[in-house]
Protein backbone atom coordinates (compact mmCIF):
# COMPACT_ATOMS: atom_id res chain seq x y z
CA UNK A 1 -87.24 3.51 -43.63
CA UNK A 2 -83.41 3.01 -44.19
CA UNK A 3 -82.34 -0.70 -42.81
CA UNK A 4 -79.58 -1.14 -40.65
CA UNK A 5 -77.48 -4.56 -41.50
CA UNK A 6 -75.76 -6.20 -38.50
CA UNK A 7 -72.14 -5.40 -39.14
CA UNK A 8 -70.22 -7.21 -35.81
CA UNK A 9 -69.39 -10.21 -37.79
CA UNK A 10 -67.35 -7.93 -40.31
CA UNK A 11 -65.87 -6.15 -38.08
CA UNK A 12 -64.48 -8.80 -35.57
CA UNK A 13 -63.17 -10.25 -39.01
CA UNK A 14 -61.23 -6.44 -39.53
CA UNK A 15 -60.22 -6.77 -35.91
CA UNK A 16 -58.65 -9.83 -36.25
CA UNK A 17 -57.11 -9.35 -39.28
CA UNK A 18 -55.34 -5.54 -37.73
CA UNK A 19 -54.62 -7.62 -34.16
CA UNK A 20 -52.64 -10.46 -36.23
CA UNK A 21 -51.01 -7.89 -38.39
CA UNK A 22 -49.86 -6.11 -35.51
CA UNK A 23 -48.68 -8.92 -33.45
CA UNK A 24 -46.41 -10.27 -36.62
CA UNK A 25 -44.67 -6.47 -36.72
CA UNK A 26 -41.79 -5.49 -34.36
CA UNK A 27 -42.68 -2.50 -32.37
CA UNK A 28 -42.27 0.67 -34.18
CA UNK A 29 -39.49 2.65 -33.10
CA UNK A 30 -38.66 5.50 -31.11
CA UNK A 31 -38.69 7.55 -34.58
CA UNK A 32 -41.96 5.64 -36.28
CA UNK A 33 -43.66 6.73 -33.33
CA UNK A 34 -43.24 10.26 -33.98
CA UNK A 35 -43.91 10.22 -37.14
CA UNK A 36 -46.71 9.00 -36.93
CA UNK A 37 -47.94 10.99 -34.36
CA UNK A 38 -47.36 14.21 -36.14
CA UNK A 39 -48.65 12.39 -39.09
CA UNK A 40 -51.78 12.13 -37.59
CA UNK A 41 -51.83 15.66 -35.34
CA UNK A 42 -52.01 17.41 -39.41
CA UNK A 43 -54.04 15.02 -40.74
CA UNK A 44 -56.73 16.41 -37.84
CA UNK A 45 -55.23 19.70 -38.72
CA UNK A 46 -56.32 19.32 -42.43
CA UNK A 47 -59.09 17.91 -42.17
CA UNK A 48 -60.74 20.01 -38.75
CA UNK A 49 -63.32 22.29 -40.96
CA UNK A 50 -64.46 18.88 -42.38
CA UNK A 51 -64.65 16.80 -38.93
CA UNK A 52 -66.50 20.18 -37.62
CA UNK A 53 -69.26 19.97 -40.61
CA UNK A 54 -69.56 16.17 -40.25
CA UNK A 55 -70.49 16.33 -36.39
CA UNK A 56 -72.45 19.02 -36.95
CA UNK A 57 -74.76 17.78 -39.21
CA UNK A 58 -74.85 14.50 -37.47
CA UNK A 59 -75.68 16.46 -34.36
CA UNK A 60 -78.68 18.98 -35.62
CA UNK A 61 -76.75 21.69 -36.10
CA UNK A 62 -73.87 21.42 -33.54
CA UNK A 63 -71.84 24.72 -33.00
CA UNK A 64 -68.39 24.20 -34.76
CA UNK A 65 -66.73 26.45 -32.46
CA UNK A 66 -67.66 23.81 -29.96
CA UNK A 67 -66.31 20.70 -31.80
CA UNK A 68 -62.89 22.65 -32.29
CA UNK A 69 -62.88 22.87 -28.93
CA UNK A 70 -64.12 19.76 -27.72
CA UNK A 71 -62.95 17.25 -30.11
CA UNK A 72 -60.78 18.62 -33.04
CA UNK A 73 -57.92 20.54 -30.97
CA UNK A 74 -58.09 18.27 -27.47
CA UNK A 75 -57.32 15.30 -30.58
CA UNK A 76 -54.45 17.88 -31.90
CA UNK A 77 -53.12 18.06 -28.58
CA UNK A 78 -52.98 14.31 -26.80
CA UNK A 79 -51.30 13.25 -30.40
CA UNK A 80 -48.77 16.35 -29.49
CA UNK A 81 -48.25 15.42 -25.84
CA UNK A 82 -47.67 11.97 -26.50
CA UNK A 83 -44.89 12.55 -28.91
CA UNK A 84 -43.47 14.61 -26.09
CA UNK A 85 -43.48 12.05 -23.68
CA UNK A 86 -43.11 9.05 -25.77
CA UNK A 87 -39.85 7.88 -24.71
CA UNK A 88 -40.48 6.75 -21.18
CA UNK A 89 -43.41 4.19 -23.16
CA UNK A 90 -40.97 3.46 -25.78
CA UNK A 91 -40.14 -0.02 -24.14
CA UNK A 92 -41.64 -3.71 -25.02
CA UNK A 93 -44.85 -3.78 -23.61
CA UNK A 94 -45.94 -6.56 -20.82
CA UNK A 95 -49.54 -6.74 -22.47
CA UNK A 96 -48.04 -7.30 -26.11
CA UNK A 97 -45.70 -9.81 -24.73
CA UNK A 98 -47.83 -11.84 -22.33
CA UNK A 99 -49.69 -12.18 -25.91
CA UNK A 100 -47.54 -13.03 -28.20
């Protein structure tokens, strides 16, 4: 029988470590956005026929027709449309300030 080790110490360790990281860096600009947007839309691109086999087999046998459709092109496509409409979020963000 395969034991499963408690892991939410180590993570709220990585989440604490990304949160700090990200509250010492300026907000990325207009341009770093985009980038890394479309950084990450063909990364899912590349990497779709492998997403599709890993759900699958984690699923018993799920069709891969239906994870394009339900998780690897919807993922394509918010990465896409936010790029698009990026600029009207482009500003400092209340949340990030209040916390800083």
């Amino acid at each position: 029988m395969n034991e499963i080790r408690p892991i939410t110490a180590d993570m709220r360790g990585l989440f604490d470590a990304q949160r700090a990281a990200f509250l010492q860096r300026e907000a990325p600009s207009l341009q770093e956005r985009r980038a890394d947007l479309k950084k990450l839309a063909d990364a899912i691109g590349r990497i779709g026929d492998r997403l599709e086999a890993a759900i699958s087999a984690d699923f018993g046998n799920r069709s891969r027709h239906e994870t394009k459709l339900g998780e690897v092109f919807p993922a394509q496509s918010a990465s896409g449309t936010r790029c698009a409409i990026l600029r009207a979020g482009c500003g400092p963000s209340a949340s990030r300030s209040a916390s800083s």
